[in-house]
C-alpha atoms as a PDB file:
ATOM      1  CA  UNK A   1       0.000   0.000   0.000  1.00  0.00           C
ATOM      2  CA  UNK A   2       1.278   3.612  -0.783  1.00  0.00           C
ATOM      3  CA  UNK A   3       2.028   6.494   1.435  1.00  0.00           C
ATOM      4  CA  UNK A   4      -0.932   8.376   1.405  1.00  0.00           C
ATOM      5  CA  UNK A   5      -3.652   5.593   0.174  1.00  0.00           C
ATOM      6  CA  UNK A   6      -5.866   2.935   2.600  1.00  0.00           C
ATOM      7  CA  UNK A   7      -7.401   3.308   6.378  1.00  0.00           C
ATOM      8  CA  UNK A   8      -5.387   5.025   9.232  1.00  0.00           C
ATOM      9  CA  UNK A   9      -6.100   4.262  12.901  1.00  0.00           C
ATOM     10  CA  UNK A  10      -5.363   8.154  13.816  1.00  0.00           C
ATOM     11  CA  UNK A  11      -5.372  11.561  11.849  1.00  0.00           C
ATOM     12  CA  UNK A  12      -3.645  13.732  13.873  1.00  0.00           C
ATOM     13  CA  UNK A  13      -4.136  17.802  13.152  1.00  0.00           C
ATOM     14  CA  UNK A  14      -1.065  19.517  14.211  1.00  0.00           C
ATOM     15  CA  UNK A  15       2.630  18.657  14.415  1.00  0.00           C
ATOM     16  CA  UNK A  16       3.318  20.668  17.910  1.00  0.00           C
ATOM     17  CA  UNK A  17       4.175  19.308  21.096  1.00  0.00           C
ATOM     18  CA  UNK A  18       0.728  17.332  21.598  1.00  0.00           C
ATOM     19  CA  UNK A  19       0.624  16.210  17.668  1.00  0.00           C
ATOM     20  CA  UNK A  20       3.967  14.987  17.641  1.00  0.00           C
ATOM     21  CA  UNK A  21       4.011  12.776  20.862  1.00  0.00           C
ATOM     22  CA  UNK A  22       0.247  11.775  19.686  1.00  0.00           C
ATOM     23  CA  UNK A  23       1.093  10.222  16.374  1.00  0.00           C
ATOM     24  CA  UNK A  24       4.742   8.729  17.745  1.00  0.00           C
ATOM     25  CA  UNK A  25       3.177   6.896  20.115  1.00  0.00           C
ATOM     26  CA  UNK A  26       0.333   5.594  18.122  1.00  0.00           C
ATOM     27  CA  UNK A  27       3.438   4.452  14.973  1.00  0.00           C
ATOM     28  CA  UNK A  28       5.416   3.310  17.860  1.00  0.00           C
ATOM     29  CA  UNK A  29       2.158   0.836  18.890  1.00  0.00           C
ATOM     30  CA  UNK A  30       1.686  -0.003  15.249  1.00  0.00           C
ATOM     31  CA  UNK A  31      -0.742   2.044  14.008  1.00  0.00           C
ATOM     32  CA  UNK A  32      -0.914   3.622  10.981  1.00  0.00           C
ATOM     33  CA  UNK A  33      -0.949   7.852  11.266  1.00  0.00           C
ATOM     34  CA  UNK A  34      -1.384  10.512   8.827  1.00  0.00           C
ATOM     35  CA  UNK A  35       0.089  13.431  10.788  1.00  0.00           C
ATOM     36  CA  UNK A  36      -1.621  17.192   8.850  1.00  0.00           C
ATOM     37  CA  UNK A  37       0.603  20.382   9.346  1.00  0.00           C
ATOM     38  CA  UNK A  38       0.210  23.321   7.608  1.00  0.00           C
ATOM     39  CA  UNK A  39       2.711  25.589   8.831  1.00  0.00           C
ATOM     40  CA  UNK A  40       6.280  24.576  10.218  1.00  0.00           C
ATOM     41  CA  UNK A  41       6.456  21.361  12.098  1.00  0.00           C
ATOM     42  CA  UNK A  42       7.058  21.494  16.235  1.00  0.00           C
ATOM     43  CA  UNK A  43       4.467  24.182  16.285  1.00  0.00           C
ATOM     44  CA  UNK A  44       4.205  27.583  17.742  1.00  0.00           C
ATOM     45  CA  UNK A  45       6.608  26.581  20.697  1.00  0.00           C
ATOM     46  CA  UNK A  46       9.449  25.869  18.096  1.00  0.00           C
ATOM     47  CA  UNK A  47       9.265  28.306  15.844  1.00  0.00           C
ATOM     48  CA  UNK A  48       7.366  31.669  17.083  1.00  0.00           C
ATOM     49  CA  UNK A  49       6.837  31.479  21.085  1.00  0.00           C
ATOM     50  CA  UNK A  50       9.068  29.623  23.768  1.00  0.00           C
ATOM     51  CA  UNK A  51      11.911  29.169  21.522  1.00  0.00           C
ATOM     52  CA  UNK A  52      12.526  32.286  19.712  1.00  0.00           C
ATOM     53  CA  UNK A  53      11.414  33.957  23.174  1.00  0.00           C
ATOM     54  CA  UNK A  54      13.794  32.368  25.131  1.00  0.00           C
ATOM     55  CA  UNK A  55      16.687  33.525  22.459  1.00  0.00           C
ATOM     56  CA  UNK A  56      15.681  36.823  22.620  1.00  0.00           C
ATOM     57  CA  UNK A  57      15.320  37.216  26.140  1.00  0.00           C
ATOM     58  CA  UNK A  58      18.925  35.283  26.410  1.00  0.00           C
ATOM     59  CA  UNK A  59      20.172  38.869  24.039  1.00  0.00           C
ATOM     60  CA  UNK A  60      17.979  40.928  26.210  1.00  0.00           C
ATOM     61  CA  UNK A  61      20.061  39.648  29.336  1.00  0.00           C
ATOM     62  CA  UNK A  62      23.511  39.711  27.766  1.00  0.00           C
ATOM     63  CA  UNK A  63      23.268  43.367  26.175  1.00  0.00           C
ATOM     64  CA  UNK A  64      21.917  44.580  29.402  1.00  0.00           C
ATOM     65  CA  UNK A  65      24.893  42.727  31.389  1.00  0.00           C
ATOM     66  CA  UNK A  66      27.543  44.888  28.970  1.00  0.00           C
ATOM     67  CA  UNK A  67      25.445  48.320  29.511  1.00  0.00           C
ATOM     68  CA  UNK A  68      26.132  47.808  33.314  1.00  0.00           C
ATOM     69  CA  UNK A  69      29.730  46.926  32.374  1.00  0.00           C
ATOM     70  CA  UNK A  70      31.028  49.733  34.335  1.00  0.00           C
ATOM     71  CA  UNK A  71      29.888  48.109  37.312  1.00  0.00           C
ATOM     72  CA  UNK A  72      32.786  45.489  36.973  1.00  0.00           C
ATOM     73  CA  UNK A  73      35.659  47.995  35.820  1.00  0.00           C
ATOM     74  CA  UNK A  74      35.335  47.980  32.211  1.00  0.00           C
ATOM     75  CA  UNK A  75      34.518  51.125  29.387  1.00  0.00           C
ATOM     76  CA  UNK A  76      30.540  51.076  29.306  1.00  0.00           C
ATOM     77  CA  UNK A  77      29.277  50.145  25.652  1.00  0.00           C
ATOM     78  CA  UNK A  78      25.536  50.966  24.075  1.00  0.00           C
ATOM     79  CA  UNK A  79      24.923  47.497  22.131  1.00  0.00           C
ATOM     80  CA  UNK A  80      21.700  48.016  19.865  1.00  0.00           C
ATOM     81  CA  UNK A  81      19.810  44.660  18.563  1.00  0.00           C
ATOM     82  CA  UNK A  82      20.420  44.051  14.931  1.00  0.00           C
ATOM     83  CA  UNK A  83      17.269  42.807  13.642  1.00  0.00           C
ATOM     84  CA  UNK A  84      19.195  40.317  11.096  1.00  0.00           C
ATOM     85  CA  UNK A  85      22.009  38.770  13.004  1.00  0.00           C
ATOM     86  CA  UNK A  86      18.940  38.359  16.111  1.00  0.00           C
ATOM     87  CA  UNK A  87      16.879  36.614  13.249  1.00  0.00           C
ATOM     88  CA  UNK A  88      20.375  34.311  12.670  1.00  0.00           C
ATOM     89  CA  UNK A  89      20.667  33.507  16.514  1.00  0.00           C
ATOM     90  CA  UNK A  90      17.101  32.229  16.953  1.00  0.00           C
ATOM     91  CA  UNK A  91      17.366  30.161  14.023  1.00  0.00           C
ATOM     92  CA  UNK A  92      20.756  28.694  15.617  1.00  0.00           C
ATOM     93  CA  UNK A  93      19.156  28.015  18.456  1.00  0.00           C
ATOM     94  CA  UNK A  94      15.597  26.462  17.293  1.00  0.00           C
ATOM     95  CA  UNK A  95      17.915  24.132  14.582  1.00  0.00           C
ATOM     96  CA  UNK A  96      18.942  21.574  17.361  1.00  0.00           C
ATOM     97  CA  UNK A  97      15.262  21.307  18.204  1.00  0.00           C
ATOM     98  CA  UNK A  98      13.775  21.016  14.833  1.00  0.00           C
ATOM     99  CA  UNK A  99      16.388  18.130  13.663  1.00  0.00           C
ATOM    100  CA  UNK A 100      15.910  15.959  16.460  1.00  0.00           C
ATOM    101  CA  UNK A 101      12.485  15.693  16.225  1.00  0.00           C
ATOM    102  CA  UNK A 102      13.128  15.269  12.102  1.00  0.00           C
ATOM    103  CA  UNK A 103      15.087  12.162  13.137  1.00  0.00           C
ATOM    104  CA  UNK A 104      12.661  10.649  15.653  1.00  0.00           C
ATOM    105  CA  UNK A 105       9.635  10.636  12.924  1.00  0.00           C
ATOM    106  CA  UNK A 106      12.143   8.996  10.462  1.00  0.00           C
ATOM    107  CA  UNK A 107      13.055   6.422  12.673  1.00  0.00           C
ATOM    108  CA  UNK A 108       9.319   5.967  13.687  1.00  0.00           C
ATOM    109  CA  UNK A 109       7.865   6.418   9.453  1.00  0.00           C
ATOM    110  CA  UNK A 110       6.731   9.819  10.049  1.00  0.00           C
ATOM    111  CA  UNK A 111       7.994  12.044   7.661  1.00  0.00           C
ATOM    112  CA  UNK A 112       7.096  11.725   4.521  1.00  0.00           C
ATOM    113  CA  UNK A 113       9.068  13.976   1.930  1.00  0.00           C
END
């Protein structure tokens, strides 16, 4: 039977946090899944709350630590957020993320391509 063609045991709407571990465990019981996403797979989480939050709030911290550098003897600096190179750091740090869970619905017949 093709990818795609004949009964499933569970449609699952939604490759977040809840969609993901949903259709895993049902492939990892046997069943057959047909997993629907129309954005981005992992969901808001991954790639427009928590994630890119937490990298941004991570920069928040760090250019606020070197405006109070005078408090540990150094020259005081004004760093400024560069929209691009903050756009670069949140994909670095969402990219560990995303591929793992890539691998885990190969191994499990997940992804389809």
């Amino acid at each position: 039977m093709k990818k795609g063609e004949g009964v499933y045991n569970v449609v699952v709407i939604g490759a977040g946090t809840a969609g993901l571990v949903t259709a895993a465990g049902t492939a990892g019981l046997g069943g057959r899944v047909a997993l629907i996403e129309r954005n981005l797979m992992g969901g808001d989480c991954l790639n427009f709350g928590c994630v890119p939050s937490k990298a941004l709030i991570s920069s928040a911290r760090l250019i606020q630590q070197i405006r109070e550098s005078e408090k540990w003897g150094l020259d005081q600096l004004e760093p400024q957020f560069a929209k691009t190179s903050c756009k670069k750091f949140c994909d670095r740090y969402r990219q560990p993320c995303r591929g793992s869970q890539d691998q885990r619905r190969r191994e499990r017949s997940l992804f389809h391509q």
